[in-house]
Protein backbone atom coordinates (compact mmCIF):
# COMPACT_ATOMS: atom_id res chain seq x y z
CA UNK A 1 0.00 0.00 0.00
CA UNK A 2 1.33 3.68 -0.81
CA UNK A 3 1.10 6.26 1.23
CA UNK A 4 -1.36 7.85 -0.39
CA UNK A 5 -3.51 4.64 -0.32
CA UNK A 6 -2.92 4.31 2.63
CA UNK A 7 -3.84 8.26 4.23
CA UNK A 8 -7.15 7.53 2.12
CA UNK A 9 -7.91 4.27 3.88
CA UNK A 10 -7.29 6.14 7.09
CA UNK A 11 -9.37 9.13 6.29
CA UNK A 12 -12.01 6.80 5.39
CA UNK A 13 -11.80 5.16 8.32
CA UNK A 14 -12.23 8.10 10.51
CA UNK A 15 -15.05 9.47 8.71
CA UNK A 16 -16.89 5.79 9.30
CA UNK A 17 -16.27 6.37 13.41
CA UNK A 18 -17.45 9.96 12.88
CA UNK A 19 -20.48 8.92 10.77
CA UNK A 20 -21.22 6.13 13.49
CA UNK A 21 -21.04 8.54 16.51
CA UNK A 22 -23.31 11.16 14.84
CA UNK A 23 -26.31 8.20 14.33
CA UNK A 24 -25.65 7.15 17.68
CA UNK A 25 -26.25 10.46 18.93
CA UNK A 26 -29.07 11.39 16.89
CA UNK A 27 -31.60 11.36 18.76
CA UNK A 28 -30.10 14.08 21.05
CA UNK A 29 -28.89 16.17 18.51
CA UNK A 30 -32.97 16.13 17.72
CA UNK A 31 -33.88 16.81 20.68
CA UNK A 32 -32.62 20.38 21.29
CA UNK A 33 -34.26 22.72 19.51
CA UNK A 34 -31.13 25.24 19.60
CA UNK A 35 -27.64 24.62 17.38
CA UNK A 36 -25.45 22.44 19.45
CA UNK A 37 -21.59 23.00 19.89
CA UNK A 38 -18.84 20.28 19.58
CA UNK A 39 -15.20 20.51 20.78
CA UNK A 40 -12.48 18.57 19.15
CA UNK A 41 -10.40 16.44 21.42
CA UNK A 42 -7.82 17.98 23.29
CA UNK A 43 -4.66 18.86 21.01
CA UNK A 44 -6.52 19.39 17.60
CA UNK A 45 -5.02 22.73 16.87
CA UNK A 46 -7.55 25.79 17.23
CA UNK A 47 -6.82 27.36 13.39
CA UNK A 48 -8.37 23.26 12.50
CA UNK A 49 -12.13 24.48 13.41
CA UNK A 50 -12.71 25.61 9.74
CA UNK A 51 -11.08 21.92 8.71
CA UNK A 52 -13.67 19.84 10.75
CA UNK A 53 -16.86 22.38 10.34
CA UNK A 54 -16.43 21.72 6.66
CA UNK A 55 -16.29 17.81 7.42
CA UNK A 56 -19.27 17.93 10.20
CA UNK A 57 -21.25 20.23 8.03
CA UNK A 58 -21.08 17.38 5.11
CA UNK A 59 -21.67 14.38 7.42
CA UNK A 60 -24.75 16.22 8.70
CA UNK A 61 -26.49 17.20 6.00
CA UNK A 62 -25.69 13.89 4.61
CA UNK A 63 -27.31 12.25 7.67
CA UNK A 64 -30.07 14.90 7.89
CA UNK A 65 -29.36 15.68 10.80
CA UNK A 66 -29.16 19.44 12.36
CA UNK A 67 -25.70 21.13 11.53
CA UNK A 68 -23.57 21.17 14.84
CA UNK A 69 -20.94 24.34 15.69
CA UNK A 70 -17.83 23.27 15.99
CA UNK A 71 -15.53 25.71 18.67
CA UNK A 72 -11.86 25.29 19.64
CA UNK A 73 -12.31 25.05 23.25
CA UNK A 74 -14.87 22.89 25.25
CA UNK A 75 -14.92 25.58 27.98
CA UNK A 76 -18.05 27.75 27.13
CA UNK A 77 -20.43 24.08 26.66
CA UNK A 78 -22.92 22.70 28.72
CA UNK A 79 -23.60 18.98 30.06
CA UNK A 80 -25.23 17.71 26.27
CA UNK A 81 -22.78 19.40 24.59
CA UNK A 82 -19.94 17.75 26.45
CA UNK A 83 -21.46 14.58 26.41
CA UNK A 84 -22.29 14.63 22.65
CA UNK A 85 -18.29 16.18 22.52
CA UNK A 86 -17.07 13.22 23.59
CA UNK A 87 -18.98 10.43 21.82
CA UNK A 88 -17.90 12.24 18.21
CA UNK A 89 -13.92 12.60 19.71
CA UNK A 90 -13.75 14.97 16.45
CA UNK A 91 -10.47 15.09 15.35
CA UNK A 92 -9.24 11.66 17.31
CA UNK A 93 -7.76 8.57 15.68
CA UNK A 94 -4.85 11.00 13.95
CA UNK A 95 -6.12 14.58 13.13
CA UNK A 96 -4.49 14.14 9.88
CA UNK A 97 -6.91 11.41 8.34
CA UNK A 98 -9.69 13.28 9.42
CA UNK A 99 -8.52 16.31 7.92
CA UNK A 100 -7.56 15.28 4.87
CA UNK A 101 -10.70 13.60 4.17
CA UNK A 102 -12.42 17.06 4.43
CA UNK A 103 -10.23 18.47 1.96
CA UNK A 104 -11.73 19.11 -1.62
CA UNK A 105 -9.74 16.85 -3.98
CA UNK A 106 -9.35 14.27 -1.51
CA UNK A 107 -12.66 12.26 -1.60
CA UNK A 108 -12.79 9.18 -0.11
CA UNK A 109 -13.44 5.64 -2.18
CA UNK A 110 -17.09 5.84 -0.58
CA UNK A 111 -18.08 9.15 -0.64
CA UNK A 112 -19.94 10.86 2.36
CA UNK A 113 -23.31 9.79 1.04
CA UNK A 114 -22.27 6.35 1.01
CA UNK A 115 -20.54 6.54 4.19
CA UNK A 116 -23.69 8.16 5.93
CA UNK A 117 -26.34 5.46 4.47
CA UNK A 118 -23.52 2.92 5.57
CA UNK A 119 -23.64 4.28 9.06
CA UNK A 120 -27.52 4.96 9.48
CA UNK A 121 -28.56 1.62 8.10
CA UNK A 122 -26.52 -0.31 10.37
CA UNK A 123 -27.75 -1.93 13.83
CA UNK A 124 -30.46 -0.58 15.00
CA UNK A 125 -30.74 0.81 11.15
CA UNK A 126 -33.73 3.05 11.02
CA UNK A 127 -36.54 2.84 12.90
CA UNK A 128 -40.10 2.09 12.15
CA UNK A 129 -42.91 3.86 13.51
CA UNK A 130 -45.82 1.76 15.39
CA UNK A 131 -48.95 3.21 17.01
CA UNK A 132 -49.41 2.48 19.94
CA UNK A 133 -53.23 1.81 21.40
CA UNK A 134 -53.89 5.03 22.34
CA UNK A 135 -52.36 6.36 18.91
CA UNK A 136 -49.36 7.63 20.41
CA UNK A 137 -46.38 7.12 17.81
CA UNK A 138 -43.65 4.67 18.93
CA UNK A 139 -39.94 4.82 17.58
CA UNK A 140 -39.69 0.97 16.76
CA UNK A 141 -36.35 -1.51 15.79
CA UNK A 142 -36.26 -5.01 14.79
CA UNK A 143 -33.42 -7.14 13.92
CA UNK A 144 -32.95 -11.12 13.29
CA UNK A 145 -34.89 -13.45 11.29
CA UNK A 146 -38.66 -13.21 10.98
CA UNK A 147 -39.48 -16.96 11.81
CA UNK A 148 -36.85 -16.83 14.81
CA UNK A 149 -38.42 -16.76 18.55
CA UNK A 150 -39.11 -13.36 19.41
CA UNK A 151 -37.49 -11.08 22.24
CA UNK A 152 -39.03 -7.97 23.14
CA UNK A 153 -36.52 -5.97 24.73
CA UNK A 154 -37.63 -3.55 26.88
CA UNK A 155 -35.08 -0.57 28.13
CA UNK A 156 -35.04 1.92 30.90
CA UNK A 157 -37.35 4.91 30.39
CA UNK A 158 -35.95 7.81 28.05
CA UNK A 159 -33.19 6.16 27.10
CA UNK A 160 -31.98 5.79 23.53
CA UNK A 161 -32.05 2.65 20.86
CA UNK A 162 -28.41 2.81 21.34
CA UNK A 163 -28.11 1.71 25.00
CA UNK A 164 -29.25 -1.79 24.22
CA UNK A 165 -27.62 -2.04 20.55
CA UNK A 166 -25.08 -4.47 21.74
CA UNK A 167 -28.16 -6.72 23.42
CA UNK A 168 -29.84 -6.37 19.83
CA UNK A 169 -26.41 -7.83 18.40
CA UNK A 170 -26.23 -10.71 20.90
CA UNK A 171 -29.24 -11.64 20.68
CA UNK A 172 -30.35 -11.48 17.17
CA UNK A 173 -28.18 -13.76 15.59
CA UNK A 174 -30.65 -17.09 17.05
CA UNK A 175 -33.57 -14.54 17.52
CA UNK A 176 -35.94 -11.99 16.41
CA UNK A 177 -35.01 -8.79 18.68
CA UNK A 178 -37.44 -5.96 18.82
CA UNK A 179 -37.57 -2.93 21.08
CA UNK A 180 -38.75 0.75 21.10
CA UNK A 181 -37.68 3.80 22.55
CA UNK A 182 -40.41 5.49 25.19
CA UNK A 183 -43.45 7.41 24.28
CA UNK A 184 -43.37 10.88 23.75
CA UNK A 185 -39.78 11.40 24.55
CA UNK A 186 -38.30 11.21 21.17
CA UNK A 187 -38.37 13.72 18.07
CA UNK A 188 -39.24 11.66 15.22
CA UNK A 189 -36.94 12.47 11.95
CA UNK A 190 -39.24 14.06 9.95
CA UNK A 191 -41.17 16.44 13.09
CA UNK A 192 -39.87 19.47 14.82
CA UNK A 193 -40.00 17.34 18.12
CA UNK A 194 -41.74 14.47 19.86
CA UNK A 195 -45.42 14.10 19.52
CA UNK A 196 -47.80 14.97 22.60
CA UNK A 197 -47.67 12.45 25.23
CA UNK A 198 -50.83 11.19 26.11
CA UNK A 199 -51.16 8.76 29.02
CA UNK A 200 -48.57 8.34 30.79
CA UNK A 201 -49.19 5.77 33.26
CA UNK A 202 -47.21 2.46 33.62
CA UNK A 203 -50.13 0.53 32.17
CA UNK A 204 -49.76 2.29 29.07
CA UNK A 205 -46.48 1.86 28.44
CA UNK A 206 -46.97 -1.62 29.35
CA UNK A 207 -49.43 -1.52 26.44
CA UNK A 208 -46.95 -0.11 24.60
CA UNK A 209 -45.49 -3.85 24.38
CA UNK A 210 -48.35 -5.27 23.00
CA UNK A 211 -48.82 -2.79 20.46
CA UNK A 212 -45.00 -3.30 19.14
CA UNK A 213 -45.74 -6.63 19.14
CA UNK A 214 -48.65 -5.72 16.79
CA UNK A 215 -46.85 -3.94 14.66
CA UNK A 216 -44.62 -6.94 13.43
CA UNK A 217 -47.10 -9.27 13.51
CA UNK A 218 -45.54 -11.23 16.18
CA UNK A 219 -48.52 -13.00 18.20
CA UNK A 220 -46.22 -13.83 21.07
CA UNK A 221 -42.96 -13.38 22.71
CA UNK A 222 -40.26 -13.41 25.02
CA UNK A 223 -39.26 -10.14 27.39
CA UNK A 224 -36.45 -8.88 28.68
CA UNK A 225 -36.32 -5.86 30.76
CA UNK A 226 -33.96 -4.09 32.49
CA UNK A 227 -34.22 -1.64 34.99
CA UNK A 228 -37.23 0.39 34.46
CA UNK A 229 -37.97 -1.48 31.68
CA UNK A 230 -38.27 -4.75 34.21
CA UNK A 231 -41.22 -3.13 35.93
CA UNK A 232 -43.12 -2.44 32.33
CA UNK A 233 -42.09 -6.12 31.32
CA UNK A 234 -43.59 -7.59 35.39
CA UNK A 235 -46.51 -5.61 33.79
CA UNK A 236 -47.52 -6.75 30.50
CA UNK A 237 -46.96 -10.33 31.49
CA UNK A 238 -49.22 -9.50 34.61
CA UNK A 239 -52.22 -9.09 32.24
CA UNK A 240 -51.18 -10.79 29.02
CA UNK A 241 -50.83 -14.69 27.96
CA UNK A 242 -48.79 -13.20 24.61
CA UNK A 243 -45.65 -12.43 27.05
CA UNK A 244 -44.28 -16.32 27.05
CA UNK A 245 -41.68 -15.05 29.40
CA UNK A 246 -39.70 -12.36 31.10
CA UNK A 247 -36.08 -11.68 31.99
CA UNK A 248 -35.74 -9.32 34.47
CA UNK A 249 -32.24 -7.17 34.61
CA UNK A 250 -31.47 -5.04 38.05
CA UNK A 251 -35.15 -4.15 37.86
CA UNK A 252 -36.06 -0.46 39.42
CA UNK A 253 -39.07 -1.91 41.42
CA UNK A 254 -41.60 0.24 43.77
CA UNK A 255 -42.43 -2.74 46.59
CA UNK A 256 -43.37 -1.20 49.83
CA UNK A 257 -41.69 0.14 52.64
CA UNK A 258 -40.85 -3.81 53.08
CA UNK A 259 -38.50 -3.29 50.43
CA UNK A 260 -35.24 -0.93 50.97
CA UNK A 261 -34.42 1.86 47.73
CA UNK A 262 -30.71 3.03 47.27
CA UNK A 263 -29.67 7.05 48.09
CA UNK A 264 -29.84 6.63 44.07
CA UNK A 265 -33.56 5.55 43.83
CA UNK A 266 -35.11 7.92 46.50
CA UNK A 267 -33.10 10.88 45.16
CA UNK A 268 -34.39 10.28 41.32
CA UNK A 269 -38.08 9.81 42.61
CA UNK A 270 -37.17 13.14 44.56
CA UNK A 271 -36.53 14.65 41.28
CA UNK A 272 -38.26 13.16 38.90
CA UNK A 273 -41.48 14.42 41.74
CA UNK A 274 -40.30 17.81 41.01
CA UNK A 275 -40.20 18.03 37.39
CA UNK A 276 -43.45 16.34 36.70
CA UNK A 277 -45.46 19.28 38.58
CA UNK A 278 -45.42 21.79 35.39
CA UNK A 279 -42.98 22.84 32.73
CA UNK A 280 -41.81 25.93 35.13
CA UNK A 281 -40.61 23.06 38.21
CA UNK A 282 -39.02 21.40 34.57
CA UNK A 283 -37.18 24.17 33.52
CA UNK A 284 -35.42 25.07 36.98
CA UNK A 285 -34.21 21.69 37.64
CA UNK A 286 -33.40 21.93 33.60
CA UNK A 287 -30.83 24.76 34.48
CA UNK A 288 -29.07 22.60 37.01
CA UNK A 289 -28.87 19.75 34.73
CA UNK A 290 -27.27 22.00 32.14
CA UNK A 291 -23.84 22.68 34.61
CA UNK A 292 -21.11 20.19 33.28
CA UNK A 293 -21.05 18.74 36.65
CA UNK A 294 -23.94 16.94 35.84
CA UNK A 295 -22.34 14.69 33.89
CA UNK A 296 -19.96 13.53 36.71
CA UNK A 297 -22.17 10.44 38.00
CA UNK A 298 -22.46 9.63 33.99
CA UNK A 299 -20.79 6.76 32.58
CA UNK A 300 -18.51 9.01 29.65
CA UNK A 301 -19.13 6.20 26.68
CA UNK A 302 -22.82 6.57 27.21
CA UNK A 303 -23.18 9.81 28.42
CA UNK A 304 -24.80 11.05 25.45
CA UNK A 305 -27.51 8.63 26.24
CA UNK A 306 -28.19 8.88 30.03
CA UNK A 307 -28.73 12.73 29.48
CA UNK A 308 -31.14 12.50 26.76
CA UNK A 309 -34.45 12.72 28.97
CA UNK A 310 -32.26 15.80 30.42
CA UNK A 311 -31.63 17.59 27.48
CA UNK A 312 -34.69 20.12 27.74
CA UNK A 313 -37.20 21.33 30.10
CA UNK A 314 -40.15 19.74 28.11
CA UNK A 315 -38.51 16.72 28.01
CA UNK A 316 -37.52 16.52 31.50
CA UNK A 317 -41.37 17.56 32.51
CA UNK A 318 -42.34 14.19 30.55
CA UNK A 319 -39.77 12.34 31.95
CA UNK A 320 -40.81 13.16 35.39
CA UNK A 321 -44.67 11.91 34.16
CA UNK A 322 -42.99 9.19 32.36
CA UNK A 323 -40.42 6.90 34.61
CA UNK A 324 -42.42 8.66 37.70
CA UNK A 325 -44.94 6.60 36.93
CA UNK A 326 -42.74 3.85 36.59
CA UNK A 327 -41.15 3.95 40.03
CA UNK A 328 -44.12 4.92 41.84
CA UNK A 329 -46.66 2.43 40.95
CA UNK A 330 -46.96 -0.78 43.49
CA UNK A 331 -45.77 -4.11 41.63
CA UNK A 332 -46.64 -6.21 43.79
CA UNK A 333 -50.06 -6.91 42.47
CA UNK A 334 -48.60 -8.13 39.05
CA UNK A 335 -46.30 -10.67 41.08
CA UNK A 336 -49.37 -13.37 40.04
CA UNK A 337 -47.80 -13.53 36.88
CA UNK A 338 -46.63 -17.23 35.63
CA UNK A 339 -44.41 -16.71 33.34
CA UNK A 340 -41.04 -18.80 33.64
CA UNK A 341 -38.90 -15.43 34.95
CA UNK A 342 -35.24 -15.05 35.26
CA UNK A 343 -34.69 -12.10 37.86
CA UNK A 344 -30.74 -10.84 37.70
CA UNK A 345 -29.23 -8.60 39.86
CA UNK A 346 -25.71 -8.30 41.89
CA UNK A 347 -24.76 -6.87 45.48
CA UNK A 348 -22.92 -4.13 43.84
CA UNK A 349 -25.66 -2.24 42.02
CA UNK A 350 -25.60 0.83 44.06
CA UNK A 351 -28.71 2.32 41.38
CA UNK A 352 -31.50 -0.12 41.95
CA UNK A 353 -31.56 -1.78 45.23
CA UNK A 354 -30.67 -5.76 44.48
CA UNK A 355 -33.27 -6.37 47.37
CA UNK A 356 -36.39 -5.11 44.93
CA UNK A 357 -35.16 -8.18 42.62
CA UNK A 358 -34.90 -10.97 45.70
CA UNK A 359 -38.57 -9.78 46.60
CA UNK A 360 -39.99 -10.37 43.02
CA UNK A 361 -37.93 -13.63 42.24
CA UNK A 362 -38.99 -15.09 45.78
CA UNK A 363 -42.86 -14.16 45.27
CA UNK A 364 -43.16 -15.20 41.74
CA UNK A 365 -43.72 -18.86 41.02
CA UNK A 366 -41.24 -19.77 38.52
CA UNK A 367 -38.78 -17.22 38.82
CA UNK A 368 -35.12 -18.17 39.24
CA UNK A 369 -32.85 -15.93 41.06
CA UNK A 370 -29.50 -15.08 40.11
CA UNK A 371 -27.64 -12.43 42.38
CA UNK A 372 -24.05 -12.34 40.26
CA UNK A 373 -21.03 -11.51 42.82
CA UNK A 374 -19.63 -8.22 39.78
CA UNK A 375 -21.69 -5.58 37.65
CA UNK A 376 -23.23 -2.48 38.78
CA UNK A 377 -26.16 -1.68 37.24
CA UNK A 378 -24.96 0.08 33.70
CA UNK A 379 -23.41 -2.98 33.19
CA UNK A 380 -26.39 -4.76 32.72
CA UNK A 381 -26.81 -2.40 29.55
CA UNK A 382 -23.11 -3.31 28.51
CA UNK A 383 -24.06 -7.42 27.15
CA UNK A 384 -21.21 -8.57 28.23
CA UNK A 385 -20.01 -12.41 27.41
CA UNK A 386 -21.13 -14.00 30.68
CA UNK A 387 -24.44 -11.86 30.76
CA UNK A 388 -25.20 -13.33 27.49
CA UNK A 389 -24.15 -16.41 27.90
CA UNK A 390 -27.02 -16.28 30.89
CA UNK A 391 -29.41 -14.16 28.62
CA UNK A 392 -28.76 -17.04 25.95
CA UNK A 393 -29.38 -20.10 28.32
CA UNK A 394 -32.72 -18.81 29.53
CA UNK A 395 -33.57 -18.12 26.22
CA UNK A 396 -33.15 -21.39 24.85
CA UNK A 397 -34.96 -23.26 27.97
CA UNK A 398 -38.05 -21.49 27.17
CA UNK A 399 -37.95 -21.61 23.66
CA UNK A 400 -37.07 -25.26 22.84
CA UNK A 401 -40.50 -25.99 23.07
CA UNK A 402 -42.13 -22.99 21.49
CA UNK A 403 -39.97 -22.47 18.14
CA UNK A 404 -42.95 -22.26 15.64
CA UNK A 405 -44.57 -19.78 17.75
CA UNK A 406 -44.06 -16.61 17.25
């Protein structure tokens, strides 16, 4: 290889990462309604701005998604800004590659269009949109074969497709994997912003499962919910013969005063209290959320994605309707569910108490407990080799029998 082949190949290579990061943060670069900054990594020199605005501006457009501002220093941002910063590293992996494939006359073997339709239709691809009962639109993925077993994966409240990506990977190679991102939190990519949220209640968005469900024609299927997502999955199966079974992943569980909470748990219902009252209760904890030192409890590889349902007041009003709901509302009364149930959890998941998961494995009547001795509760998000080796033996247990339907 020359070195001119060989400054190409690594040009193109660093627009593919760059292309990547941008759909992986698209749905917060959606959500706020004003132009967002960016900030190269540390050492890109500052008279490189007009270098990688040019190459931002192209991947953007090409991505349709809103232009971004790049500045030299990451001083004047706030918390989404800094967390959408460092998901798009601009300028990392050799500033040189990245650079040069910005420069006119040096187009890469792809082209930017190719690149960006490489990068968007890649897992989770694009999503399709499913009403939900109530008519509420749903942001919906899908991924595996159409006659495999189906696993509806259910994530925590507000977060984006992205956080359970690599369970949609895992997983979709022996199965069909669907999931959907919560209602009325997400902008879809053709509106100005997320539709109006309508009920808001945990039985809806237990609904919500069915009516994905619905939407690919799948009569039946398998669940697996983690964290907040646990309590909507206890739900549906509560009240529904189509869930066939439920895994349950450091579930965020309300149980009773019985049933201890983390400092984490109380201080989130605290909030989350707060900003469901009106958009003015929204907006002040808003301004809080925007100092940078809000992003200092946040993992920094999924930042972008914890402080979605952050991002904006209205969104943070809806979230406070939304996953209040969720971690308010008793469970105990959909412990009568059946359902074979494998309840996870570990003694180190300092987010939802592992307690809330011993109380729903011991009370329903084929759950099996598994309490692992490492993993905090992000973890769970991370599909690691022995979670889905677990994930994968549960799987096949309860669908051995069941193949055809689906």
């Amino acid at each position: 290889m020359t070195e001119s082949e060989g400054a190409a190949r690594a040009a193109n290579d660093a627009l593919h990462r760059l292309a990547t990061a941008l759909v992986d943060s698209a749905s917060l670069v959606r959500a706020v309604p004003e132009r967002l900054r960016v900030a190269p990594v540390e050492g890109v020199p500052p008279d490189s701005v007009p270098t990688l605005q040019g190459l931002l501006n192209r991947l953007t457009d090409a991505l349709r998604l809103p232009r971004l501002e790049v500045v030299a220093e990451p001083a004047p941002l706030w918390s989404v800004e800094l967390a959408l910063s460092r998901r798009l590293m601009l300028g990392s992996g050799g500033y040189g590659a990245v650079a040069g494939s910005a420069r006119p006359g040096r187009a890469e073997p792809e082209g930017v269009e190719g690149i960006a339709r490489s990068a968007s239709t890649a897992l989770p691809g694009r999503p399709v949109m499913v009403p939900a009962y109530d008519g509420s639109p749903l942001r919906c993925w899908t991924a595996g074969q159409e006659d495999r077993p189906a696993v509806a994966l259910v994530t925590a409240c507000g977060m984006p497709v992205g956080l359970v990506k690599r369970w949609m990977t895992a997983l979709s190679g022996s199965y069909r994997v669907v999931t959907w991102e919560s209602r009325g939190l997400f902008a879809t990519e053709t509106g100005p912003g997320p539709a109006a949220l309508g009920d808001h209640s945990l039985a809806a968005q237990a609904r919500d499962l069915l009516a994905v469900l619905d939407g690919f024609g799948i009569r039946r299927a398998h669940t697996m919910g983690l964290c907040g997502g646990a309590a909507i999955a206890l739900a549906a199966a509560s009240g529904s013969a189509r869930v066939m079974s439920m895994s349950l992943w450091h579930g965020d569980y309300e149980l009773g005063r019985a049933v201890p909470k983390t400092d984490h748990q109380r201080d989130v219902e605290s909030l989350l209290a707060m900003a469901s009252r009106n958009l003015k209760q929204a907006a002040g904890l808003h301004r809080l959320m925007r100092r940078p030192q809000a992003l200092n409890g946040m993992r920094p590889d999924i930042a972008h994605h914890l402080i979605h349902p952050y991002a904006t007041p209205g969104l943070l009003h809806r979230y406070g309707l939304l996953n209040g709901a969720i971690m308010s509302t008793d469970c105990r009364p959909f412990l009568a569910a059946g359902q074979p149930t494998l309840v996870v959890s570990s003694p180190k998941d300092t987010t939802a108490h592992p307690a809330g998961s011993e109380y729903v494995a011991t009370r329903l009547s084929r759950a099996d407990l598994r309490m692992l001795p490492e993993g905090d509760h992000l973890s769970a998000f991370d599909a690691g080799p022995e979670l889905v080796r677990l994930a994968e033996e549960f799987l096949h247990d309860v669908t051995a029998p069941h193949r055809k339907d689906t």
